[in-house]
Protein backbone atom coordinates (compact mmCIF):
# COMPACT_ATOMS: atom_id res chain seq x y z
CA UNK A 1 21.11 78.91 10.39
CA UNK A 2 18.63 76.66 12.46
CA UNK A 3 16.73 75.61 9.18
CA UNK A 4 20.23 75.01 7.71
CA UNK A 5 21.13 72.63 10.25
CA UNK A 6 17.65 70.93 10.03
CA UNK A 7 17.67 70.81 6.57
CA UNK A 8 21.58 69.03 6.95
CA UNK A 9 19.94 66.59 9.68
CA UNK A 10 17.63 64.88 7.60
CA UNK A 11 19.69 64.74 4.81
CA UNK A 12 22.14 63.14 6.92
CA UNK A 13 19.22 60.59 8.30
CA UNK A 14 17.82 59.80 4.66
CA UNK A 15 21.84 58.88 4.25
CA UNK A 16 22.24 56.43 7.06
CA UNK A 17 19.22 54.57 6.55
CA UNK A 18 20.08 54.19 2.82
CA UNK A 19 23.40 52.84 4.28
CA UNK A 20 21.90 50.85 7.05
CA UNK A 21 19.51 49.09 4.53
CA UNK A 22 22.26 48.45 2.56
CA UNK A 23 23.81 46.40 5.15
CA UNK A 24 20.90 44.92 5.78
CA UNK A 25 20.31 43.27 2.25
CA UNK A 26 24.55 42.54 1.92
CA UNK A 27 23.80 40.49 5.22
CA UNK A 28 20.69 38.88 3.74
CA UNK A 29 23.11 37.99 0.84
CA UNK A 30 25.75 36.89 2.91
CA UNK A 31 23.54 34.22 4.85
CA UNK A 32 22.22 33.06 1.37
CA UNK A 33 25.98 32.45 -0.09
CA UNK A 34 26.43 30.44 3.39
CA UNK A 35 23.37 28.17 3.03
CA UNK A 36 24.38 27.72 -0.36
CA UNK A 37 27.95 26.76 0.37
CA UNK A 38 26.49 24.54 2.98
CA UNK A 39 24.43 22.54 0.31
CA UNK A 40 27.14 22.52 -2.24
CA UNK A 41 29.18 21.20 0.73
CA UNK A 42 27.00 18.33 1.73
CA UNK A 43 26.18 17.50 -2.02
CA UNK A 44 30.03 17.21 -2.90
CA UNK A 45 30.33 14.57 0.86
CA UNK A 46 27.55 12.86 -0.84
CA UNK A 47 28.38 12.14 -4.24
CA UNK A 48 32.50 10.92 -2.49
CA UNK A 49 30.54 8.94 -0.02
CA UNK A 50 29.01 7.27 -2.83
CA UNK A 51 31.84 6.61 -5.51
CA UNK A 52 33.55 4.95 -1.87
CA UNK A 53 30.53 3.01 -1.88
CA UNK A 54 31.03 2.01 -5.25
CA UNK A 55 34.70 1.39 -5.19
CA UNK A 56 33.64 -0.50 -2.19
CA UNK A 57 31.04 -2.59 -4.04
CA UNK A 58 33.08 -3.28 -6.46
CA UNK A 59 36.15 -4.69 -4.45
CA UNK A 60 34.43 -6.48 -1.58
CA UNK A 61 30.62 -7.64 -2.84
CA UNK A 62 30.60 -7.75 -6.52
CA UNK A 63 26.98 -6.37 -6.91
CA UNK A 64 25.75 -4.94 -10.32
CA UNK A 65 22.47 -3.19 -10.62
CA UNK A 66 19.58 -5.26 -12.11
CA UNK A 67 19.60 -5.97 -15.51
CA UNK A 68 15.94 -6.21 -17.67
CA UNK A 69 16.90 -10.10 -18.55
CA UNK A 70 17.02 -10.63 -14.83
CA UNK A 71 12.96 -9.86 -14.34
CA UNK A 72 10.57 -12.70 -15.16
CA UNK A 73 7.53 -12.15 -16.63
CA UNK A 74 4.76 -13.56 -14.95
CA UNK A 75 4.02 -16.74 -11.97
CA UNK A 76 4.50 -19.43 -14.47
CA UNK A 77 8.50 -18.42 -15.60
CA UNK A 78 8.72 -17.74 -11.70
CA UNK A 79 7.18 -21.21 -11.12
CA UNK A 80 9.67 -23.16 -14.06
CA UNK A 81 12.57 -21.58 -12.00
CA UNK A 82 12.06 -23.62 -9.28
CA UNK A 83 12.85 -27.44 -8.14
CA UNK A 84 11.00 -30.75 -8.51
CA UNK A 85 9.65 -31.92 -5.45
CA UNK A 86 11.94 -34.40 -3.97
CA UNK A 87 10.90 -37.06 -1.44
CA UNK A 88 9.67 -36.23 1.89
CA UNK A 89 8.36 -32.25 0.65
CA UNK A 90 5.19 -31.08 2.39
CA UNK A 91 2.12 -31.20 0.44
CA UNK A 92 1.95 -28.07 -1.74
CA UNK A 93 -0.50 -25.05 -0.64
CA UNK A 94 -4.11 -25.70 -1.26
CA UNK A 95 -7.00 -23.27 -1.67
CA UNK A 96 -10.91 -23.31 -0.89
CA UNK A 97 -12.81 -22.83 -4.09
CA UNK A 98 -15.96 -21.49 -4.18
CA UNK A 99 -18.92 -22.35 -6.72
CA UNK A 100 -19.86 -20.16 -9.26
CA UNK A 101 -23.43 -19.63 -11.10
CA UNK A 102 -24.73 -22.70 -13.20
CA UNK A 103 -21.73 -25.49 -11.70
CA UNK A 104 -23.17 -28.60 -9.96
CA UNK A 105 -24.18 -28.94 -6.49
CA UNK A 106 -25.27 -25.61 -5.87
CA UNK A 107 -27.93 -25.16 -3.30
CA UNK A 108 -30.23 -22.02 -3.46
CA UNK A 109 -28.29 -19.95 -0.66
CA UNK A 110 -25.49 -17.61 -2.49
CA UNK A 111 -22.54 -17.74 0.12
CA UNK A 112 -23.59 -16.08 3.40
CA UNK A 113 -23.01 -17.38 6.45
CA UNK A 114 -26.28 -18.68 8.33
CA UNK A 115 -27.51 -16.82 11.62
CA UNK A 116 -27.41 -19.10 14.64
CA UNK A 117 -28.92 -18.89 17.76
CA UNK A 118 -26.49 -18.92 20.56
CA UNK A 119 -29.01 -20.07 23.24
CA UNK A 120 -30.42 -23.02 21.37
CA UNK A 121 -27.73 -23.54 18.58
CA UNK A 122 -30.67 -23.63 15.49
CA UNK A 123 -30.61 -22.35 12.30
CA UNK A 124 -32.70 -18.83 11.96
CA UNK A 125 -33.81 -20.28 8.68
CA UNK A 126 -35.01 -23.19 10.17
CA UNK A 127 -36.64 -21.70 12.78
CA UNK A 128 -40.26 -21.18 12.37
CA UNK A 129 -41.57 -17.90 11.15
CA UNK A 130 -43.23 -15.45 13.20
CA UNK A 131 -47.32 -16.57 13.98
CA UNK A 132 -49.26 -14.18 11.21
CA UNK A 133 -46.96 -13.93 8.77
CA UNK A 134 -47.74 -16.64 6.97
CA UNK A 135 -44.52 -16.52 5.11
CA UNK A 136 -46.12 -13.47 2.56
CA UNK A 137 -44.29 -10.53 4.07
CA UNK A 138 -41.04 -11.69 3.94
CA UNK A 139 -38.36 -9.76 2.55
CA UNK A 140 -36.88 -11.55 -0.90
CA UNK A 141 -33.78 -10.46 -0.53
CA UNK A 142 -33.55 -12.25 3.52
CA UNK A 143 -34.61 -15.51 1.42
CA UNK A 144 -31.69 -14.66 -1.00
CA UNK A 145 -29.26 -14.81 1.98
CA UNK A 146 -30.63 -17.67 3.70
CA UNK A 147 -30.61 -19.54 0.32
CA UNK A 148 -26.98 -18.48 0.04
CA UNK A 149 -25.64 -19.57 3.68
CA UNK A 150 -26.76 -22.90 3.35
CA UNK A 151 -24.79 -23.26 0.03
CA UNK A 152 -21.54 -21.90 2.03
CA UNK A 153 -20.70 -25.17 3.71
CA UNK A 154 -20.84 -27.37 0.11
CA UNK A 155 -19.45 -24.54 -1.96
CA UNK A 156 -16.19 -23.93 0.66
CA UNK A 157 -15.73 -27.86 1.20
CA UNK A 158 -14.05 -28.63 -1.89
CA UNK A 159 -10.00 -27.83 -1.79
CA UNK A 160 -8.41 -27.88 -5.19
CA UNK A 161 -4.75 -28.24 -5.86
CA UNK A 162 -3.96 -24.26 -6.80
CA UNK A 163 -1.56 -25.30 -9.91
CA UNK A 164 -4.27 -27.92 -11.09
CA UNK A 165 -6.75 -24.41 -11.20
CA UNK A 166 -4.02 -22.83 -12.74
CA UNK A 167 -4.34 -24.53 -15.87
């Protein structure tokens, strides 16, 4: 009779945790359908929010999406869209212009800034080389950058009108 009983008793425990994990995956289920619910919820706010929106638009403002004949092409359409300068307009915007290879006026330097001495205020290139040197171990490319400082004044001094450059 005792194994009878044992033999009923783990049946009966094989039985509720079948059940229990039953319940557990109907309640896993049941918290999915919720979340669900709540983004079919929020979705269907959403899309009524926006049709007010619309309805909105449409009564109060009067705005229309973008159509593709609305978009220029390029600065110069931009540019025709605009007005003729009238009297008393500020000068229009001009840009520095810098020299390139082979144009006149350009010195040897290629457009670095020159290294100044803050205690006397002279040029390092016109400073006098260290006694030995002689001038023979200098680096070439230091004489490239020198040589393009001193160009940097004459090459950034001329100001061209940025619609003349344009064309």
């Amino acid at each position: 009779m005792l194994l009878v009983c044992g033999a009923l008793t783990i049946g009966l425990t094989l039985r509720v945790n079948a059940v229990k994990s039953q319940v557990h995956d109907a309640e896993k289920r049941i918290v999915w359908v919720q979340q669900d619910i709540n983004f079919l919820e929020t979705e269907f706010q959403t899309r009524s929010n926006q049709q007010a929106l619309k309805e909105l638009n449409e009564v109060e403002f009067g705005y229309k999406a973008p159509t593709a004949a609305q978009y220029i092409e390029g600065e110069r359409q931009l540019a025709a869209l605009g007005m003729p300068v009238g009297p008393g307009a500020p000068a229009p915007i001009r840009y520095a212009n810098a020299e390139t290879a082979g144009e006149e006026g350009q010195s040897d330097n290629g457009g670095l800034l020159a290294m100044v001495s803050p205690v006397s205020g002279a040029n390092a290139a016109a400073q006098p080389e260290a006694k030995g040197t002689g001038g023979r171990n200098r680096d070439p490319e230091r004489d490239q950058m020198a040589r393009d400082a001193a160009a940097l004044g004459s090459r950034l001094a001329r100001i061209e009108v940025a619609e003349a450059a344009q064309q």
